[in-house]
Structure formats: C-alpha cells, structure tokens
C-alpha atoms as a PDB file:
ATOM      1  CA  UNK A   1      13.355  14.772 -21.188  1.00  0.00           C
ATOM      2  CA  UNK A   2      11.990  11.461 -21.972  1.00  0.00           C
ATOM      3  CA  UNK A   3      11.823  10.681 -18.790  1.00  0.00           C
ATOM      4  CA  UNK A   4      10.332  13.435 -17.374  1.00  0.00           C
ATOM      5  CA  UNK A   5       7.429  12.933 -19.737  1.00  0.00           C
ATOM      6  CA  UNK A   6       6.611   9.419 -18.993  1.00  0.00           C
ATOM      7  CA  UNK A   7       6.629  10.219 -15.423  1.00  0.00           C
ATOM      8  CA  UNK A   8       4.718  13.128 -15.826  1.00  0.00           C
ATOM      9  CA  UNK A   9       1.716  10.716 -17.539  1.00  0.00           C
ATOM     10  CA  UNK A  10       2.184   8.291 -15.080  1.00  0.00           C
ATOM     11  CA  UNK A  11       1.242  11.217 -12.593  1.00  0.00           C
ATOM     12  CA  UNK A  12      -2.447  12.377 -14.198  1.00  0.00           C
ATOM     13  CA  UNK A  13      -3.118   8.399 -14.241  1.00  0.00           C
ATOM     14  CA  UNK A  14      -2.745   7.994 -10.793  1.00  0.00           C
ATOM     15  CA  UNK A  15      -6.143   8.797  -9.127  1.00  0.00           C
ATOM     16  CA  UNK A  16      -8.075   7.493 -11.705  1.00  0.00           C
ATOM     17  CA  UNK A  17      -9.401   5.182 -13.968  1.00  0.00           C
ATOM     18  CA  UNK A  18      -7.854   5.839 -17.315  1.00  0.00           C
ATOM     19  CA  UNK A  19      -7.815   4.391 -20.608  1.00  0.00           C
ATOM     20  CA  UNK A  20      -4.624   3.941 -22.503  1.00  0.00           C
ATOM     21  CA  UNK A  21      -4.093   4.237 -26.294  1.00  0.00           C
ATOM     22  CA  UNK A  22      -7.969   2.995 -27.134  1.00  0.00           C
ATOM     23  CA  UNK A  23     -10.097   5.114 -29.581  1.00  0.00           C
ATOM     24  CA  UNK A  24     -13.165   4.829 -26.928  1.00  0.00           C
ATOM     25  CA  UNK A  25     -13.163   7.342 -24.283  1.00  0.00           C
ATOM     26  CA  UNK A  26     -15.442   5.001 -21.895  1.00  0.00           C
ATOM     27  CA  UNK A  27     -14.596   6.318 -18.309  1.00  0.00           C
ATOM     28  CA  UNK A  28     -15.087   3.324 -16.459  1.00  0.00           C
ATOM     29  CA  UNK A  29     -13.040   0.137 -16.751  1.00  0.00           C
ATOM     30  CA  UNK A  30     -14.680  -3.126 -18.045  1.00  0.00           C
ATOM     31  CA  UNK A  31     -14.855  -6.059 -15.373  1.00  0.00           C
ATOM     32  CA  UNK A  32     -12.117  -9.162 -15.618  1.00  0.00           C
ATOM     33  CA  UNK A  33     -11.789 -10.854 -18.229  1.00  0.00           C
ATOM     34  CA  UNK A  34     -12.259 -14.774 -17.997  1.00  0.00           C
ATOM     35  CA  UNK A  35      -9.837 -17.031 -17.177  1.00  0.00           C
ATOM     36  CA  UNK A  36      -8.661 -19.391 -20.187  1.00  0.00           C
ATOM     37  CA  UNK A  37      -7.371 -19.203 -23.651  1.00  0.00           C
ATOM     38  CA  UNK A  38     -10.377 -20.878 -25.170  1.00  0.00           C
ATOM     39  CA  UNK A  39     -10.591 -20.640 -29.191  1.00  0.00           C
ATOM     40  CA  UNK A  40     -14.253 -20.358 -28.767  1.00  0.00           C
ATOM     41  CA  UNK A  41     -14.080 -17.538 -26.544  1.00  0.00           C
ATOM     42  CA  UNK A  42     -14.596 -13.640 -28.050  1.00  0.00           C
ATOM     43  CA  UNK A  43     -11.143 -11.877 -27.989  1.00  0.00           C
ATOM     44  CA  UNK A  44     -10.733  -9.203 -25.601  1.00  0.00           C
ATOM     45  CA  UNK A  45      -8.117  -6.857 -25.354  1.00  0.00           C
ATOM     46  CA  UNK A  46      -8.445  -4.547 -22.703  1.00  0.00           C
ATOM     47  CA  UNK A  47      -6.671  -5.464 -19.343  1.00  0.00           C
ATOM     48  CA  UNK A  48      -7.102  -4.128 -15.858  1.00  0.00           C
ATOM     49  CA  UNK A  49      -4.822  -3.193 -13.376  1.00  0.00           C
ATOM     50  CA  UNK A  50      -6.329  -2.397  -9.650  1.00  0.00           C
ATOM     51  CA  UNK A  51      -4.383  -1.545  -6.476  1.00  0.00           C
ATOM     52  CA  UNK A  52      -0.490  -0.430  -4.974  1.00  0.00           C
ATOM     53  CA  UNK A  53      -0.509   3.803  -6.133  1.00  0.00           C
ATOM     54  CA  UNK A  54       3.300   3.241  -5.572  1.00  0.00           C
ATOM     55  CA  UNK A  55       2.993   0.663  -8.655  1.00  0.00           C
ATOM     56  CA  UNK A  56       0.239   2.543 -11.172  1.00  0.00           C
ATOM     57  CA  UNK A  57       2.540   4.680 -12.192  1.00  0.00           C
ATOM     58  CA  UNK A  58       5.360   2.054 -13.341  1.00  0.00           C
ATOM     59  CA  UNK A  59       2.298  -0.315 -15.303  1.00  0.00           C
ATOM     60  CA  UNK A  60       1.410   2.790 -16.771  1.00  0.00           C
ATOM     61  CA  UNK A  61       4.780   3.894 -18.208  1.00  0.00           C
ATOM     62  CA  UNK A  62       5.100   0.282 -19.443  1.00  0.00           C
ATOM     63  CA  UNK A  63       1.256   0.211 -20.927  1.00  0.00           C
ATOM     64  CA  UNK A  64       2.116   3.573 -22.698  1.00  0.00           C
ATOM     65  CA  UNK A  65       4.938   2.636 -24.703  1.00  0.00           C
ATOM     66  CA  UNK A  66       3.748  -0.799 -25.046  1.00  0.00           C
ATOM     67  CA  UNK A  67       0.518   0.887 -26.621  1.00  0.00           C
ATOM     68  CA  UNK A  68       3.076   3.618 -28.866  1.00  0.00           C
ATOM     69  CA  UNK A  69       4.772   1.120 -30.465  1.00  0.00           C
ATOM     70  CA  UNK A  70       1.660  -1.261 -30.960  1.00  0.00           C
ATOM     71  CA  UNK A  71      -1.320   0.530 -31.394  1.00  0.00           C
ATOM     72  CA  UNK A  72      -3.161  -2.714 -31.956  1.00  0.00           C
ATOM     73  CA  UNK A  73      -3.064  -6.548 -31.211  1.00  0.00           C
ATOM     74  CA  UNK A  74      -2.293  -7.490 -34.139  1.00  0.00           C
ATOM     75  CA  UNK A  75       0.609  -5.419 -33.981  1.00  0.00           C
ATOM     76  CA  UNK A  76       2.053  -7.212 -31.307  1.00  0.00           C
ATOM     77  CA  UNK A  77       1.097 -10.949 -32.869  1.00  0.00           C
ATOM     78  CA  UNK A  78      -0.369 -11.751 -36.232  1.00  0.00           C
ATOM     79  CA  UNK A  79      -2.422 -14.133 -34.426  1.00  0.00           C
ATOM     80  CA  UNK A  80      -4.211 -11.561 -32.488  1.00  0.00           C
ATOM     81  CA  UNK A  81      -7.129  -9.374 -34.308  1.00  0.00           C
ATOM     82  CA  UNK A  82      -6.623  -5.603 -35.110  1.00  0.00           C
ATOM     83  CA  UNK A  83      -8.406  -4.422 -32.106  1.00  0.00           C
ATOM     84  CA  UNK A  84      -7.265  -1.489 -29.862  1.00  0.00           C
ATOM     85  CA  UNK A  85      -4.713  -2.013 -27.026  1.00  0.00           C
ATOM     86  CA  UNK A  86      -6.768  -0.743 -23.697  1.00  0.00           C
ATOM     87  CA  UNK A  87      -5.063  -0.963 -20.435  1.00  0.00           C
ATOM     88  CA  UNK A  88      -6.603   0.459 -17.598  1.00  0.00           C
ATOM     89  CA  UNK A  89      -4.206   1.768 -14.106  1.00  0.00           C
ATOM     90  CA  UNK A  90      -6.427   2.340 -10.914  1.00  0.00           C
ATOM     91  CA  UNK A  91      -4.782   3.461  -7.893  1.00  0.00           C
ATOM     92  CA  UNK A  92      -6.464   2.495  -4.837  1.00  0.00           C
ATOM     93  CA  UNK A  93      -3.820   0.730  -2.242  1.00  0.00           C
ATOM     94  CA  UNK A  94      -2.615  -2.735  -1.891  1.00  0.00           C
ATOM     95  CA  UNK A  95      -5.939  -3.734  -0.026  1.00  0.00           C
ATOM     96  CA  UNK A  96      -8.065  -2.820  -2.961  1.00  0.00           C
ATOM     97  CA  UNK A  97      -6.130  -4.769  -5.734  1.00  0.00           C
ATOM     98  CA  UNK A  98      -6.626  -8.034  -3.320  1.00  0.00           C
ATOM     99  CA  UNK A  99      -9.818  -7.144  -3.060  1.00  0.00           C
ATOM    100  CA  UNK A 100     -10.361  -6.486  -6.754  1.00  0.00           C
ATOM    101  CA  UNK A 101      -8.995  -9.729  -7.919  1.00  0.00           C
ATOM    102  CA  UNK A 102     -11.005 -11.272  -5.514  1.00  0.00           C
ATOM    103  CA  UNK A 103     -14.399 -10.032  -6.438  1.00  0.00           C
ATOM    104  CA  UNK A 104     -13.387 -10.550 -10.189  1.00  0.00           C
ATOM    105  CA  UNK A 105     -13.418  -6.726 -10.995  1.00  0.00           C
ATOM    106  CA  UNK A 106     -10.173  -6.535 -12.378  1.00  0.00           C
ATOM    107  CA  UNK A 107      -7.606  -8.589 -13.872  1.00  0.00           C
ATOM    108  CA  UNK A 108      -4.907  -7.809 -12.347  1.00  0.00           C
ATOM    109  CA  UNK A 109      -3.814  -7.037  -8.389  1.00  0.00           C
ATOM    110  CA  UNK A 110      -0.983  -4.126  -7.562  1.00  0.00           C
ATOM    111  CA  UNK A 111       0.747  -4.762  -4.083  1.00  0.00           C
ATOM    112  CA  UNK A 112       3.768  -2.577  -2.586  1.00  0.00           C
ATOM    113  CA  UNK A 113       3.661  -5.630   0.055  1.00  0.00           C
ATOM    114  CA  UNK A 114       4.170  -8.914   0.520  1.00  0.00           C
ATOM    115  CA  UNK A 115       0.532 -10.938  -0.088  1.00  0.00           C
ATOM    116  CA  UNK A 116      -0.647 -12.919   2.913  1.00  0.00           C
ATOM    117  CA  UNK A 117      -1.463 -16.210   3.266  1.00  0.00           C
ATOM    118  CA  UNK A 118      -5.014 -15.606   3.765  1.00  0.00           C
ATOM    119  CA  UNK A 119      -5.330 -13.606   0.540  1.00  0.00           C
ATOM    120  CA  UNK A 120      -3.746 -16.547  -1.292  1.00  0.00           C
ATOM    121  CA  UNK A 121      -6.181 -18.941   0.452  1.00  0.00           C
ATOM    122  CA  UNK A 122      -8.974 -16.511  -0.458  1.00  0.00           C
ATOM    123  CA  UNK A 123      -8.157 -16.072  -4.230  1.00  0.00           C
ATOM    124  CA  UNK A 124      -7.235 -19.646  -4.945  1.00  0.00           C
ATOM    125  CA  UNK A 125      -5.390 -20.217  -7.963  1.00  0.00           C
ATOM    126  CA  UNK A 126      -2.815 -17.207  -7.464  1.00  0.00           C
ATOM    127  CA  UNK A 127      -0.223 -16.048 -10.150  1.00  0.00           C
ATOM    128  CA  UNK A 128       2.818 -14.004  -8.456  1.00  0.00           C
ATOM    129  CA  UNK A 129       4.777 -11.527 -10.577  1.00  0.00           C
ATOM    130  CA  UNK A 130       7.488 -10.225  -9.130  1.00  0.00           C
ATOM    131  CA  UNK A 131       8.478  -6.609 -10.601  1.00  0.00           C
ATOM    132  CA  UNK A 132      10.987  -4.506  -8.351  1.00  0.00           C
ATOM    133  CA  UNK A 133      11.922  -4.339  -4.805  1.00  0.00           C
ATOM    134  CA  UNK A 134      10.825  -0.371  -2.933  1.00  0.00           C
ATOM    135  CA  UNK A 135      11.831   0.583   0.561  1.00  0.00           C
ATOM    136  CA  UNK A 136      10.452   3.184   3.063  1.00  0.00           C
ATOM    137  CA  UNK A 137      12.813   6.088   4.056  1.00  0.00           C
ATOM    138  CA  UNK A 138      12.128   8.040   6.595  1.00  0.00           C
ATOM    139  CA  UNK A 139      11.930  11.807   4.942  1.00  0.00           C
ATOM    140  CA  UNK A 140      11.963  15.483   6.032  1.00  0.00           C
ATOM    141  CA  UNK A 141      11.814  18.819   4.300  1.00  0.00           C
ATOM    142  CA  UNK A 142      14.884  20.747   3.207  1.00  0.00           C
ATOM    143  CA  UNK A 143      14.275  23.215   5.152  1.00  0.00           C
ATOM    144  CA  UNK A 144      14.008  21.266   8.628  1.00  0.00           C
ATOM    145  CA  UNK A 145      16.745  22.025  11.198  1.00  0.00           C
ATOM    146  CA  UNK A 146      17.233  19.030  11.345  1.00  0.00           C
ATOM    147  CA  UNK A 147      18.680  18.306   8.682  1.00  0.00           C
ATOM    148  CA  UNK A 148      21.386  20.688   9.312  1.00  0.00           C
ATOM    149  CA  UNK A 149      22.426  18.891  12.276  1.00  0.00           C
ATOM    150  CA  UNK A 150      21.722  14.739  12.188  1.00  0.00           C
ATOM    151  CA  UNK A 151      21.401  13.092   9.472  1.00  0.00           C
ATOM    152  CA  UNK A 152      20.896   9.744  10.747  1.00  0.00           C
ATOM    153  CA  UNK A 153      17.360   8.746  13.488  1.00  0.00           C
ATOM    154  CA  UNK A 154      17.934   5.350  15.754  1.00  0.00           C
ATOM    155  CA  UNK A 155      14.794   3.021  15.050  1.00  0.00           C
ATOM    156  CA  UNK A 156      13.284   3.621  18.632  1.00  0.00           C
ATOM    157  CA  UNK A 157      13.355   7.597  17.812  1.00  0.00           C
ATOM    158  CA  UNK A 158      11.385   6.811  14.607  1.00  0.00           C
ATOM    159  CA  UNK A 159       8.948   4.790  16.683  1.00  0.00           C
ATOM    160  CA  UNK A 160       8.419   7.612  19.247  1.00  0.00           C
ATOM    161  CA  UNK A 161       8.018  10.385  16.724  1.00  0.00           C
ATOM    162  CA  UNK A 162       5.346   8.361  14.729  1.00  0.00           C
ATOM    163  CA  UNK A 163       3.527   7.177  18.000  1.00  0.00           C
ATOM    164  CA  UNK A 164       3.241  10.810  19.297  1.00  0.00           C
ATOM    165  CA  UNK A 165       5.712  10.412  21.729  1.00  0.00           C
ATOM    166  CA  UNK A 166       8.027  12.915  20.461  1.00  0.00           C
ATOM    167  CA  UNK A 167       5.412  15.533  19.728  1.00  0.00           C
ATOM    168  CA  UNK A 168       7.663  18.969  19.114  1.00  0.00           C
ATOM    169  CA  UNK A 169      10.993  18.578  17.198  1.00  0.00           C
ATOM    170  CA  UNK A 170      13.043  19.515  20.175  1.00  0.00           C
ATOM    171  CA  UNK A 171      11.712  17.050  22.230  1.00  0.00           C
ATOM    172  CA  UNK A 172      13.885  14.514  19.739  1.00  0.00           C
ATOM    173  CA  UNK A 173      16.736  17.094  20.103  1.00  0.00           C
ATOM    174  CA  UNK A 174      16.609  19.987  22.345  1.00  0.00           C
ATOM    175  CA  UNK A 175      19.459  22.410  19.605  1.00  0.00           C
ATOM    176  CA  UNK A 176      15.920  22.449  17.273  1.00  0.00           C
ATOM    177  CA  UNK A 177      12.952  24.418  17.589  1.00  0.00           C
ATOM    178  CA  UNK A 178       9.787  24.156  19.545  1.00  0.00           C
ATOM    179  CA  UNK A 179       7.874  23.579  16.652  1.00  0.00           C
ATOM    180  CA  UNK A 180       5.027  20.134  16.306  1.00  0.00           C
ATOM    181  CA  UNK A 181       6.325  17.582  14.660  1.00  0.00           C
ATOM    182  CA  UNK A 182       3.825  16.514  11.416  1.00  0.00           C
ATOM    183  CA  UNK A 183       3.980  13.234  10.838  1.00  0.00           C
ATOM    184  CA  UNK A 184       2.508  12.361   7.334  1.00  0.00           C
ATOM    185  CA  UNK A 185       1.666   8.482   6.760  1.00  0.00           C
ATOM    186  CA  UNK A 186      -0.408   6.053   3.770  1.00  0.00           C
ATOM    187  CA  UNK A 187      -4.198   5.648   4.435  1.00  0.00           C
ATOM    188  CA  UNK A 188      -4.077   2.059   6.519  1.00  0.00           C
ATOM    189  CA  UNK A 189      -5.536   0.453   3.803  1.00  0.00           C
ATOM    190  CA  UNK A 190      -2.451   1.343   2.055  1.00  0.00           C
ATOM    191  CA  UNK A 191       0.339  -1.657   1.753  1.00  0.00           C
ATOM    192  CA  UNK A 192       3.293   1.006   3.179  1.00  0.00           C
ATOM    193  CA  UNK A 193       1.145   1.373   6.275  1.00  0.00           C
ATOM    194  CA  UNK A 194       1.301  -2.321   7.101  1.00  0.00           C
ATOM    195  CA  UNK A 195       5.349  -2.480   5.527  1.00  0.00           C
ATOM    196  CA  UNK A 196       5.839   0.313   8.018  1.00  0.00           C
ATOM    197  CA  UNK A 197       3.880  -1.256  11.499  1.00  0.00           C
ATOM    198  CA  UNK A 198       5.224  -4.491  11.144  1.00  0.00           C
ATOM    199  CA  UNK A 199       8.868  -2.946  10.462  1.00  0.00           C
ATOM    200  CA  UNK A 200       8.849  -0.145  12.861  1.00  0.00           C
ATOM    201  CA  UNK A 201       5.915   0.296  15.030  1.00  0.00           C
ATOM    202  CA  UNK A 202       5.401  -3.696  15.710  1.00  0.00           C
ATOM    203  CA  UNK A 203       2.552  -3.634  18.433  1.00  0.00           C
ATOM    204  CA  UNK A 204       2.820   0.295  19.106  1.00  0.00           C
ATOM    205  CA  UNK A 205      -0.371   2.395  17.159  1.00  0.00           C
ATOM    206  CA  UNK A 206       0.775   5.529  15.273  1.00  0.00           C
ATOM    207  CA  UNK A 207      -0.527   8.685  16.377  1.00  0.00           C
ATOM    208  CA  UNK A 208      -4.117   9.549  16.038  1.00  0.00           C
ATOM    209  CA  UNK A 209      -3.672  12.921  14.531  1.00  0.00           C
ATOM    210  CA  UNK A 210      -1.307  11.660  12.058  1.00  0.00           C
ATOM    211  CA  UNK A 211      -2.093  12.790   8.434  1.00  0.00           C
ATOM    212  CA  UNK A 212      -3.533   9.657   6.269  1.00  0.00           C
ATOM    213  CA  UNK A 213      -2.287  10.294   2.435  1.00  0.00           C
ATOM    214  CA  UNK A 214      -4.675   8.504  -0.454  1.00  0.00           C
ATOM    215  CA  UNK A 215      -1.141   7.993  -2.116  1.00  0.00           C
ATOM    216  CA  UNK A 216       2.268   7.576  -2.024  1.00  0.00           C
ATOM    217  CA  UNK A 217       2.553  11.226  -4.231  1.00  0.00           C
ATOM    218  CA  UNK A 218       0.286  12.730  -1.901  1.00  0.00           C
ATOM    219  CA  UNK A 219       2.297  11.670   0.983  1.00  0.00           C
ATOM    220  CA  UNK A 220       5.795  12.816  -0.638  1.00  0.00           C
ATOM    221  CA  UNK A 221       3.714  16.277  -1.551  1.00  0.00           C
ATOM    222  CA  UNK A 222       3.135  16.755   1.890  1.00  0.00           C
ATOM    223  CA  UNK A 223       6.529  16.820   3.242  1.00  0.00           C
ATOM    224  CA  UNK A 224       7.576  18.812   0.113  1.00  0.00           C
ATOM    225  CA  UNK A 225       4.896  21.908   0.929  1.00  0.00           C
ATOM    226  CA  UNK A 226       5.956  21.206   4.981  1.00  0.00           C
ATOM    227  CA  UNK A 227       9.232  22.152   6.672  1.00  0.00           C
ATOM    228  CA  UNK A 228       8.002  20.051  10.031  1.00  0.00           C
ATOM    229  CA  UNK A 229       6.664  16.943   8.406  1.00  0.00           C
ATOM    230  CA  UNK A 230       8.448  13.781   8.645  1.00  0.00           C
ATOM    231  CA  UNK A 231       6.869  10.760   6.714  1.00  0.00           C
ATOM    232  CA  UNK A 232       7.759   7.393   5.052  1.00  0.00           C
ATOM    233  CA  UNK A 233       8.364   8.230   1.727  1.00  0.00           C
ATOM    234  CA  UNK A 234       8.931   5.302  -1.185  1.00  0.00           C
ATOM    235  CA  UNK A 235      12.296   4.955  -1.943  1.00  0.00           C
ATOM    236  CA  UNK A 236      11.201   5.758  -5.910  1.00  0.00           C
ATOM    237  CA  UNK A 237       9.495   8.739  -5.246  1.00  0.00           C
ATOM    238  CA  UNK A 238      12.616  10.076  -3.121  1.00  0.00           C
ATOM    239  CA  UNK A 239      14.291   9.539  -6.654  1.00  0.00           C
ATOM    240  CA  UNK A 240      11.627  11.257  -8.386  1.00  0.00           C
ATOM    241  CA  UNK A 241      12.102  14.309  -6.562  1.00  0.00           C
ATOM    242  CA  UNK A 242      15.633  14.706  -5.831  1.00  0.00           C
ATOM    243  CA  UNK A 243      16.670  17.707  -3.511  1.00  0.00           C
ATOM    244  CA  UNK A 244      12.909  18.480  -2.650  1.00  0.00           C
ATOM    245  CA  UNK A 245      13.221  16.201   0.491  1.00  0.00           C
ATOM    246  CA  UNK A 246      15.928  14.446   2.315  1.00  0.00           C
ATOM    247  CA  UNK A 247      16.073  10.477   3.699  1.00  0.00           C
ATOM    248  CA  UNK A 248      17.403   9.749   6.757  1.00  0.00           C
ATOM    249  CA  UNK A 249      19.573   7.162   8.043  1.00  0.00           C
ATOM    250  CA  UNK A 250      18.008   4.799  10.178  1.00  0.00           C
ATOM    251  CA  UNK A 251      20.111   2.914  12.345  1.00  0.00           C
ATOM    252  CA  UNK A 252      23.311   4.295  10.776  1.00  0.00           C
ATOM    253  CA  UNK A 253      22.113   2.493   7.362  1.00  0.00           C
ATOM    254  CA  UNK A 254      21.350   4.594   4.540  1.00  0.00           C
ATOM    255  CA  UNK A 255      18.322   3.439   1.708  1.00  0.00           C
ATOM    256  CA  UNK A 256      20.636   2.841  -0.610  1.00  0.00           C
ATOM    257  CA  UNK A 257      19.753   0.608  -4.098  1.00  0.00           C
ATOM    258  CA  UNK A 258      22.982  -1.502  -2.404  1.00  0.00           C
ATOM    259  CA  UNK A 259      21.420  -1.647   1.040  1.00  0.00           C
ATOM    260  CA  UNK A 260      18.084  -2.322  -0.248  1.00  0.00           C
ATOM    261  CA  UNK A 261      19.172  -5.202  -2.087  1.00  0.00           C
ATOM    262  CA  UNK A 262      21.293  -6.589   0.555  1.00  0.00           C
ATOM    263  CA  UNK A 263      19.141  -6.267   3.014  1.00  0.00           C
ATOM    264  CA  UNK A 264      21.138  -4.045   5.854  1.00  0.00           C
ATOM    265  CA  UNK A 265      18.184  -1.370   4.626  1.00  0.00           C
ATOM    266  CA  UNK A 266      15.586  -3.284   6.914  1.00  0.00           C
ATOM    267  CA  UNK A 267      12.303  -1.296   6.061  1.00  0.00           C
ATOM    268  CA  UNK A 268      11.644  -2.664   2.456  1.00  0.00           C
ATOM    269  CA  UNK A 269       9.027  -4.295   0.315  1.00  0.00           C
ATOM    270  CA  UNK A 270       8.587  -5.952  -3.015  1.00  0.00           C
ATOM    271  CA  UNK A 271       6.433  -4.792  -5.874  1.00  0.00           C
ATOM    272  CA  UNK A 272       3.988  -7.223  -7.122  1.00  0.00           C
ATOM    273  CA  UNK A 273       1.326  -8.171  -9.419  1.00  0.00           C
ATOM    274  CA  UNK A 274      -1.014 -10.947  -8.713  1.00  0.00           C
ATOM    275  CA  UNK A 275      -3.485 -12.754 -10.925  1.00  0.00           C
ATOM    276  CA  UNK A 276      -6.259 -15.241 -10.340  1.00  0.00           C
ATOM    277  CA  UNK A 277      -6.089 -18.195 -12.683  1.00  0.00           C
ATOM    278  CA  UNK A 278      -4.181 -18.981 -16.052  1.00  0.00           C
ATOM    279  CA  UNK A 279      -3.608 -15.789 -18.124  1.00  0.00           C
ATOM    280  CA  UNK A 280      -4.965 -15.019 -21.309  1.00  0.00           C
ATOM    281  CA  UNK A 281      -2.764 -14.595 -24.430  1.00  0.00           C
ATOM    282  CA  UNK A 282      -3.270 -10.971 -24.513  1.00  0.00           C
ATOM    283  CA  UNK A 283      -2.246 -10.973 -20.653  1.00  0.00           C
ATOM    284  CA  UNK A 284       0.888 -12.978 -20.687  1.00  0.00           C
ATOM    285  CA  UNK A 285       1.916 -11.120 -23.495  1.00  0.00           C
ATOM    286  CA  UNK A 286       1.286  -7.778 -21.960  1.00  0.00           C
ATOM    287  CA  UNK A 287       3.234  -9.811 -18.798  1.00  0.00           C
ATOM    288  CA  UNK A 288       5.995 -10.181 -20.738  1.00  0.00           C
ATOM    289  CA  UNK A 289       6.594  -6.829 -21.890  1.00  0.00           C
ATOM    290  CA  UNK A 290       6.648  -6.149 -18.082  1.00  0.00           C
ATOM    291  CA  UNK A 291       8.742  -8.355 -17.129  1.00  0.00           C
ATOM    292  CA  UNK A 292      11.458  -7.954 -19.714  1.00  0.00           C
ATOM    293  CA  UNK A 293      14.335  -5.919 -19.549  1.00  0.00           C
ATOM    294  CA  UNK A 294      12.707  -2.852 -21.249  1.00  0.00           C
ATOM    295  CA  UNK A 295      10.340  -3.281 -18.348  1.00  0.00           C
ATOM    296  CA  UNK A 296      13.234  -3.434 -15.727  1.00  0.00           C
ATOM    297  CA  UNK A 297      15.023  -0.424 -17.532  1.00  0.00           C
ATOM    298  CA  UNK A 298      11.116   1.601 -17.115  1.00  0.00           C
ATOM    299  CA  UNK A 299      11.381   0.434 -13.376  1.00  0.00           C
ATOM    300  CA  UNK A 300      15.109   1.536 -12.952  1.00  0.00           C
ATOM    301  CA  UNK A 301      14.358   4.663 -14.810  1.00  0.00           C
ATOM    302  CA  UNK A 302      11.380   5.793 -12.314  1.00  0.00           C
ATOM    303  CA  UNK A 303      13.435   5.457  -8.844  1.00  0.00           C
ATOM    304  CA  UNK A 304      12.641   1.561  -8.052  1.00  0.00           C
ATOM    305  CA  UNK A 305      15.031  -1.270  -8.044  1.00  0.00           C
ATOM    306  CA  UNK A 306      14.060  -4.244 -10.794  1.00  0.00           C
ATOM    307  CA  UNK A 307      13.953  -7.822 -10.402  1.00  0.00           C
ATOM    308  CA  UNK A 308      16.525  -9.364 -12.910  1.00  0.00           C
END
C-alpha cells in the first residue's frame, strides 16, 4: 500500500512543475542556485530537478520522504537554518535537462541516456550521478493475438514494424489479423528515442505516422487503452503495471533485471543526474539521500534496477 501511494504522487508530479513539502504554493520553480559553498552567500534551500520523465518520478519519491521525515534544513543538519525543504521535479525529456543545466535554469539535469560528449564539452565542469540502470522492452496489449502465439520478435522484425515496413499485424505473421499495426514511440527529444535508434533502428527513420508520447506514462497508457499498439516501454513502468501489457523477447533474450545487468538484454540505458559545478551543501546532502541505499531500495521498489 505504501508503495502504491508513493507511486501514485510520483504520477500527478510528472507533467509539471511542483513544489514539494514547502509552505509557499509558488507555481513556478526558482532559477539555479549558484555554484559554491561560500559562508557569505544567502542559504537557499530549494533545489531543481529538470529533464528524463522516466526519472521525475523516482527524485520525487525520494524528495517526498526526504521532505516527511525532515520538514526543514535544520532537520537534516544543525548547521543548516530552519527553512523549508523545496524540491522541484519537471518532466520534460533528456534533451531539456541538458539544456536546462546549460542555460542555468535548473540545478539539476535528468537523463534516461547516456550524456554526449558534446553536452559535456558544452556544460563544462560536469558532475555525473549515476542512479539505476532502465531498458526498453518491446510491449503489446494483452489482448493482441499475438501474444497468444510468439512471444519472442527477432531484432530485424522490430526494425520493420517501427519503420512501417510491417504495416498490418499479419504482414509480421500471416495466423494474425489484418488489423494496422500502432506503433507508439517517446517525442524525439525524448532520451528513449535516441536509446532506441541507435539500438534498433541505427540509420533506418521510424515511421512518420508513428504516435510521439510527451512521456514514458503516456507511452505505456497508450498500449494499455490499444490492443494493436506495440511500443518501447521502460522496463520500470512494465513493473509498474504488471499484467496490463506484455514484453517481448527480442532476439530470444528476455528484459530481465539479470539480463539487463549482464548485458545479453542489449536495448538498455542508465539513469542519470548531471550537475554543473561543485554542489552546494544543501545539494550534496539531498545527493546523498539519493544515492544511499534507502534511495536504491525507492529505485528497486518503482520497477528500475539501482546502482550499488
């Protein structure tokens, strides 16, 4: 039950802005906070979080019982003033947490992908917190026939579905129906769309017509509500919503936590948190709490596999 409540509030957090466990209802996050532990400098203690909607939800589980069992800072050190706890979780794709942390707009970067060189180059003095390790599987509805009959697609037949090739389901096998396939992908600003083209696709586009999700719960929705969609669904959410849609086998290799980890699971990606510059004590602390083993259980408990 406890579970089901945390991810419940990590759910009405995704889309938006929201503040966590502060008296002030101020809708809009404040920008960055400066680099540096300075004496001189005025405490702050809100922290942002921009970026990966397949990683809001986990930093918000972890803010909100961080925030329970604190309240206030000086709660959590006697060095710290009593001043509110504020953590704000905005979902917006891997892109956008890059791009936040670049323009100084938020504190902290969310990425369901590995950060490029570039972005490193871009942002300068980069911080790299590794949190969990996700993978892609390719899921269908219940309902589809298909997965009455195979429960296992080759990599190529994954390409050619997603590229448009395959366009009706019996076109993949001629025992099921003549009904379109719907394939349901991330937004391509999203950091499962570029997990998924360099994995799968490589130079092949995915078809035009292919629905664009905002999130990774929008995405999983989709194939829930739609017995002929097929999509790449995180490996959490799958978890999340056991029975409501089935992963496939690709390649004879099922998205396992084992296979993930090993590595025979080939269509996986890390979860990350980036920061520009030295944190502040407020922020490494915070940090910490993440990357503890509470934070690992949080991560465990929500479908994901932790970094230990």
């Amino acid at each position: 039950m406890k579970r089901l409540w945390r991810i419940l509030i990590c759910l009405s957090l995704i889309f938006t802005m929201v503040l966590t466990g502060c008296a002030s209802q101020t809708p809009q996050a404040p920008a960055a906070q400066e680099e540096g532990n300075d004496a001189n400098k005025e405490f702050r203690g809100e922290i942002t979080f921009n970026g990966s909607s397949t990683l809001a939800p986990v930093i918000s589980a972890i803010a909100t019982e961080f925030i329970e069992e604190n309240t206030t800072w000086d709660k959590v050190d006697s060095n710290f003033p009593d001043k509110n706890i504020s953590i704000y979780v905005s979902a917006g794709g891997s892109g956008a947490g890059v791009k936040a942390v670049l323009e100084r707009t938020t504190d902290f970067g969310m990425l369901a992908r590995e950060i490029k060189d570039e972005e490193k180059e871009k942002i300068g003095d980069v911080n790299e917190f590794r949190l969990g390790v996700d993978a892609l599987t390719i899921s269908i509805n219940p309902e589809n026939p298909l997965a009455q009959i195979r429960d296992n697609l080759t990599k190529e037949e994954v390409k050619k579905i997603f590229a448009g090739e395959y366009k009706y389901w019996d076109e993949l096998d001629s025992s099921l129906p003549h009904r379109e396939i719907v394939v349901v992908i991330r937004d391509l600003s999203g950091g499962a769309h570029e997990v998924f083209q360099n994995s799968i696709m490589g130079d092949t586009q995915i078809r035009a017509d292919a629905i664009q999700s905002p999130s990774m719960g929008a995405l999983v929705t989709k194939i829930i509500e739609n017995k002929d969609a097929i999509g790449y669904a995180s490996f959490g959410m799958v978890n999340q919503n056991k029975g409501k849609l089935i992963p496939l086998k690709v390649d004879g290799v099922e998205p396992t936590e084992e296979n993930i980890v090993n590595g025979s699971y080939k269509i996986s990606r890390p979860l990350i948190v980036v920061k520009r510059g030295e944190l502040t004590a407020p922020q490494k602390t915070f940090m910490d709490a993440i990357m503890s083993e509470r934070g690992a259980e949080i991560i465990e408990e929500m479908g994901f596999v932790p970094v230990r």
